[in-house]
Protein backbone atom coordinates (compact mmCIF):
# COMPACT_ATOMS: atom_id res chain seq x y z
CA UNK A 1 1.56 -4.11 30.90
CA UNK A 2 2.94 -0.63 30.49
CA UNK A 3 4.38 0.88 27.49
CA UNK A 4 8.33 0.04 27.11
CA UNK A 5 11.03 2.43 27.67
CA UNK A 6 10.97 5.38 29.84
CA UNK A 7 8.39 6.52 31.78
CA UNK A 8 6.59 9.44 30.36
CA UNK A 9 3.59 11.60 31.65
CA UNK A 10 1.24 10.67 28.61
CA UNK A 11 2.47 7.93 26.89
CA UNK A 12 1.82 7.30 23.64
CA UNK A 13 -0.91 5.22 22.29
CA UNK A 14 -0.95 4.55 18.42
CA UNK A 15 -3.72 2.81 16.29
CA UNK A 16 -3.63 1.30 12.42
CA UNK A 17 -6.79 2.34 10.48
CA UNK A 18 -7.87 -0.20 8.34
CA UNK A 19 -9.02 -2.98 10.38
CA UNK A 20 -8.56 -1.49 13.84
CA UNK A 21 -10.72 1.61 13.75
CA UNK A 22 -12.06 1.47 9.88
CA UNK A 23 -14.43 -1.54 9.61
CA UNK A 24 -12.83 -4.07 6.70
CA UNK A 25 -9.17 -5.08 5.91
CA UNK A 26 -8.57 -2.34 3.96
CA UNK A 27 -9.69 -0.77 0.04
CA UNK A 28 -11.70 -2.52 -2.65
CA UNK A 29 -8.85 -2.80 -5.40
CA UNK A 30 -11.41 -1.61 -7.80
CA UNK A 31 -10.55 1.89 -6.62
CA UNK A 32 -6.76 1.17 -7.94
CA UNK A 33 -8.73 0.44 -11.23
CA UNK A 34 -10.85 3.55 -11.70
CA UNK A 35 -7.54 5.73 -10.76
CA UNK A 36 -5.21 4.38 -13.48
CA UNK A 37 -8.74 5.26 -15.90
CA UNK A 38 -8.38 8.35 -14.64
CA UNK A 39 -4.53 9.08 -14.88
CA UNK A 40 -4.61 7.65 -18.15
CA UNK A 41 -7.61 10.06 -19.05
CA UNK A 42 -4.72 12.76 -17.69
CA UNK A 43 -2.12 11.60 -20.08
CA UNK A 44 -4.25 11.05 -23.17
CA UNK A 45 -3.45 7.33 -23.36
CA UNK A 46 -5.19 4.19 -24.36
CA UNK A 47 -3.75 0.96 -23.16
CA UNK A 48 -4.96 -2.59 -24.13
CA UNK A 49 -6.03 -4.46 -21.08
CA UNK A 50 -2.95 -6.79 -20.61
CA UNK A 51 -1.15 -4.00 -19.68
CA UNK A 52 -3.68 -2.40 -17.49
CA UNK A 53 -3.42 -4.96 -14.82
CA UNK A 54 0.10 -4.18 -14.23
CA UNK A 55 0.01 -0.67 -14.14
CA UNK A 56 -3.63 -0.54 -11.80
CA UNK A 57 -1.73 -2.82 -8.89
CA UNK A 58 -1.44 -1.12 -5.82
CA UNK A 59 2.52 -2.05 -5.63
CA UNK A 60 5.37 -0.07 -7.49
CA UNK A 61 6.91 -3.16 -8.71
CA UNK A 62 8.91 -4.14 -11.42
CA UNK A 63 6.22 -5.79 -13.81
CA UNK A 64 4.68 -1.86 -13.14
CA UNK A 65 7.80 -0.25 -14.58
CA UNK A 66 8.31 -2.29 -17.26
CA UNK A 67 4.57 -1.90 -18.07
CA UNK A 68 5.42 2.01 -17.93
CA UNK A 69 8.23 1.76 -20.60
CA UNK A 70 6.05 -0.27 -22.82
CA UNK A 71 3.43 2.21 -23.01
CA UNK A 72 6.10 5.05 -22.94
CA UNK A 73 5.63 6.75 -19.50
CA UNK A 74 7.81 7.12 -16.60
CA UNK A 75 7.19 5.27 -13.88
CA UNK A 76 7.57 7.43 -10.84
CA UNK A 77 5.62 10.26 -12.08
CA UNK A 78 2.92 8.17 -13.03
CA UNK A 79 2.84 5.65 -10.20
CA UNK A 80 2.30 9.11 -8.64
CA UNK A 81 -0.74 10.35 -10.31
CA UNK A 82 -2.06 7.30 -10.44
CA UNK A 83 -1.81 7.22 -6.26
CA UNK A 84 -3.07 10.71 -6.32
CA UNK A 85 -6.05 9.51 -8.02
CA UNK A 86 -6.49 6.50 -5.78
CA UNK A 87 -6.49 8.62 -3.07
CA UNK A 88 -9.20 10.97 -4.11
CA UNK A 89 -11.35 8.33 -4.88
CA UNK A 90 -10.60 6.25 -1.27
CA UNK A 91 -11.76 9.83 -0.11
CA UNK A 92 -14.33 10.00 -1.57
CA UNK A 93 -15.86 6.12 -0.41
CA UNK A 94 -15.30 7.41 2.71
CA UNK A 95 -17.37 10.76 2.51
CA UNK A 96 -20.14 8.23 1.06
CA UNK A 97 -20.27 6.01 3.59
CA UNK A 98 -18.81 3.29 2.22
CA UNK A 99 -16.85 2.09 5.70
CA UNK A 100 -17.65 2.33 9.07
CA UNK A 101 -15.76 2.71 11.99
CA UNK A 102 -15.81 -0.73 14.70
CA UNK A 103 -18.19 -0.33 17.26
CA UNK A 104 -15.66 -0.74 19.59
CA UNK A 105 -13.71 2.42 18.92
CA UNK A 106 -15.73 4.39 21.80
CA UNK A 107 -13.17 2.57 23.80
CA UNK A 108 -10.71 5.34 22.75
CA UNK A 109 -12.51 7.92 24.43
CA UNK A 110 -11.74 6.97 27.83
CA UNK A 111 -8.05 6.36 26.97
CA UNK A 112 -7.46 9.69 25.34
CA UNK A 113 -8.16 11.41 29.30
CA UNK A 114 -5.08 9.94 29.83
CA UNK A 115 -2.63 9.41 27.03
CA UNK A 116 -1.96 10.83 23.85
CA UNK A 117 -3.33 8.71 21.16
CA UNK A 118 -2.24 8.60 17.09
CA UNK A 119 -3.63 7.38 14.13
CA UNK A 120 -1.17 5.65 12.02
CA UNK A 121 -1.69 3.88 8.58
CA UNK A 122 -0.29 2.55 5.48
CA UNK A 123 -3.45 4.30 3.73
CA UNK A 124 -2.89 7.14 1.82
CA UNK A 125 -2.90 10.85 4.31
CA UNK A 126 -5.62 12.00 2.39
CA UNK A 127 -7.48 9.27 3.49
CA UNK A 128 -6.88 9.18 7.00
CA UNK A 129 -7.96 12.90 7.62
CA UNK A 130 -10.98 12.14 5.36
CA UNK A 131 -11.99 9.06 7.89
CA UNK A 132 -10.93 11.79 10.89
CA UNK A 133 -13.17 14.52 9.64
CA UNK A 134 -16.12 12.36 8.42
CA UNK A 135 -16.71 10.20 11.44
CA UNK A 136 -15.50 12.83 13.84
CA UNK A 137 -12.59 10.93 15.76
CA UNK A 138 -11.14 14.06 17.44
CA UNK A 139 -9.24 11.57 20.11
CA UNK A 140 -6.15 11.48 17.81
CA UNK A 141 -3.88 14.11 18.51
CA UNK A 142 -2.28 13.30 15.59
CA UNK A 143 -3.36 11.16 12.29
CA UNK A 144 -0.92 10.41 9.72
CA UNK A 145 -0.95 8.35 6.57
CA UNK A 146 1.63 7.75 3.76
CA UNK A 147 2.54 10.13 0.64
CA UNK A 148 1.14 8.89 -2.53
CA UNK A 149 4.62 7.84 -4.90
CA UNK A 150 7.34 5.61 -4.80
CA UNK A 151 9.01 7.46 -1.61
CA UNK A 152 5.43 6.96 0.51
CA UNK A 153 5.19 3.39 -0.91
CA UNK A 154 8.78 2.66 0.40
CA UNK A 155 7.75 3.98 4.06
CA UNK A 156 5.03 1.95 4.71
CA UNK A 157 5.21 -0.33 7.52
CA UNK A 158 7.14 -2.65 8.43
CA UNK A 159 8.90 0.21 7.85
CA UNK A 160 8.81 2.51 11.02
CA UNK A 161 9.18 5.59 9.35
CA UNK A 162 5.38 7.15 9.73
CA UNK A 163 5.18 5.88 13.49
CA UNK A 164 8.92 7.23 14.43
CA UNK A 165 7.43 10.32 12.96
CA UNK A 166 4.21 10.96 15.11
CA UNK A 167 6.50 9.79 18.09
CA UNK A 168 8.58 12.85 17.60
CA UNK A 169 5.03 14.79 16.75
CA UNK A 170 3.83 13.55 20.19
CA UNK A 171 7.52 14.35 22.27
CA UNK A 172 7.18 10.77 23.23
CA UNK A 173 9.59 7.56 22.68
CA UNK A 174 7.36 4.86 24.03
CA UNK A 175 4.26 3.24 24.16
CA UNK A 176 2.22 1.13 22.06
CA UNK A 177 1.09 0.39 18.98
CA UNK A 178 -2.38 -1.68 18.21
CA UNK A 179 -2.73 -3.19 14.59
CA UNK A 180 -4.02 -6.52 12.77
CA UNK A 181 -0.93 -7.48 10.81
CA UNK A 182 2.46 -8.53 10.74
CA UNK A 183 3.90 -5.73 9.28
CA UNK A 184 2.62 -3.67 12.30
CA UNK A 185 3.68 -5.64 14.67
CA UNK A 186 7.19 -5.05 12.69
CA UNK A 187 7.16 -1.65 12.60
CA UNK A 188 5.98 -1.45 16.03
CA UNK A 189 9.35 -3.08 17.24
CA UNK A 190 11.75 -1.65 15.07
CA UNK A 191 10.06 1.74 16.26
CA UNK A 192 10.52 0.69 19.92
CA UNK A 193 6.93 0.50 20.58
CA UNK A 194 4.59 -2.33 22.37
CA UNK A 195 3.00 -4.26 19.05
CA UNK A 196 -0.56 -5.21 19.93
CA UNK A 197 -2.42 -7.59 17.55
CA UNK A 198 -6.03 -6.64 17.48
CA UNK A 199 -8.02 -9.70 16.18
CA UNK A 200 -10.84 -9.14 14.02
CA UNK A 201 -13.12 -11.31 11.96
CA UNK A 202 -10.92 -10.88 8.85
CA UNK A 203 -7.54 -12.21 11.07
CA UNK A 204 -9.18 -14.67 13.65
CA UNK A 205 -7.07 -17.57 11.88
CA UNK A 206 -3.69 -15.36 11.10
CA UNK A 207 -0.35 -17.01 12.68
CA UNK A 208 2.09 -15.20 13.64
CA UNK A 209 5.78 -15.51 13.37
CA UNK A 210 6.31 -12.18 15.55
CA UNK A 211 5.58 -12.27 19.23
CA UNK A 212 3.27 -9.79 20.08
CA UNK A 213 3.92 -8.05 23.60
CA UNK A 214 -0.29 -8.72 23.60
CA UNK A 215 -3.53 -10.19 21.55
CA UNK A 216 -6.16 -8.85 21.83
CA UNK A 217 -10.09 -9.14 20.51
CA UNK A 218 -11.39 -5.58 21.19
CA UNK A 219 -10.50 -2.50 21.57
CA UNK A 220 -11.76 -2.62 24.95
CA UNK A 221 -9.29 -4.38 26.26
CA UNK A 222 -6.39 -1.60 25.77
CA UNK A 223 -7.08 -0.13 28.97
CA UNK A 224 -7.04 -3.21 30.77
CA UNK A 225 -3.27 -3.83 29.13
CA UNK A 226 -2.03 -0.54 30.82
CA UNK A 227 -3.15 -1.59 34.26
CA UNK A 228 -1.38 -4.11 34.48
């Protein structure tokens, strides 16, 4: 299977994070939790706990706003510090040790001889180059996660934004994108990219209603896709 569209010298190869390279779905929600403690501590508030599940959910949604109003804050600029926070502390987890990378991502080394490979996530940026830097995966020519605040939370996949973006970072318009979800498979298409669903112990039973251009189980088995 090569990568759709036109032919290119190195063609693009882009990865999710959580998942696919980062061991686990994605962040313990506790971390959420600790960062709305921690905003609050920023805006000298105390909030009784029926309010503080609303505003510690990682989604900007409407039961968030109207939880902001209630305890007279606006929501933007605190859904924004609040992310801020979140992000630190998913940082930090990382630094500790607290996720691992698959044992399969060696795979990448081989690939990244030939084509240009990206790291692309819904995590927060600050995260991603934390998980670069700490485990050392210098085969991503670029890594890119979202913007804490309501404008990041809006570009996360399905959205294509981030991916479009590290296309134009890489001078490429094809290729393929490997991820455990839906959404990526999504944002993979409405990007014009290959979607590859990576299966993984936490996905092994997921259906999908998009059509993947492949499935695969390891990471492994990328190379073999772009032989044939």
């Amino acid at each position: 299977m090569s990568p759709s569209g036109s032919e290119a010298d190195r063609p693009a190869l882009l990865f999710d994070m959580d998942g696919v390279i980062l061991t686990g779905r994605g962040n313990d929600p506790v971390v959420h939790e600790r960062a709305l403690a921690d905003t609050l501590a920023d805006y000298g508030l105390t909030v009784p706990k029926p309010r503080r599940a609303a505003l510690s959910g990682y989604e900007y949604t409407e039961a968030f706003v109207d939880a902001c109003h209630a305890v007279g804050v606006a929501p933007e600029p605190f859904y924004t510090a609040r992310e801020i926070h979140s992000a630190r502390r998913i940082a930090d987890r990382l630094e500790a040790g607290v996720r691992g990378v698959a044992p399969d991502v060696d795979a990448l080394a081989t690939l990244a001889d030939d084509y240009e490979l990206a790291l692309v996530s819904n995590n927060y940026n600050r995260a991603v180059e934390t998980a670069v830097d700490h485990h050392g995966l210098d085969v991503f020519a670029v890594a890119r996660g979202r913007e804490p605040g309501v404008t990041g939370f809006g570009r996360r996949k399905p959205d294509p934004y981030y991916l479009r973006e590290t296309l134009d970072r890489l001078d490429a318009d094809a290729g393929l994108y490997v991820g455990d979800r839906e959404t990526d498979l999504l944002a993979a298409d409405r990007a014009g990219l290959d979607g590859v669903f990576l299966r993984r112990e936490h996905n092994a039973e997921a259906e999908l209603e998009t059509e993947p251009a492949a499935v695969i189980d390891s990471l492994a088995e990328v190379e073999t896709l772009l032989d044939a």
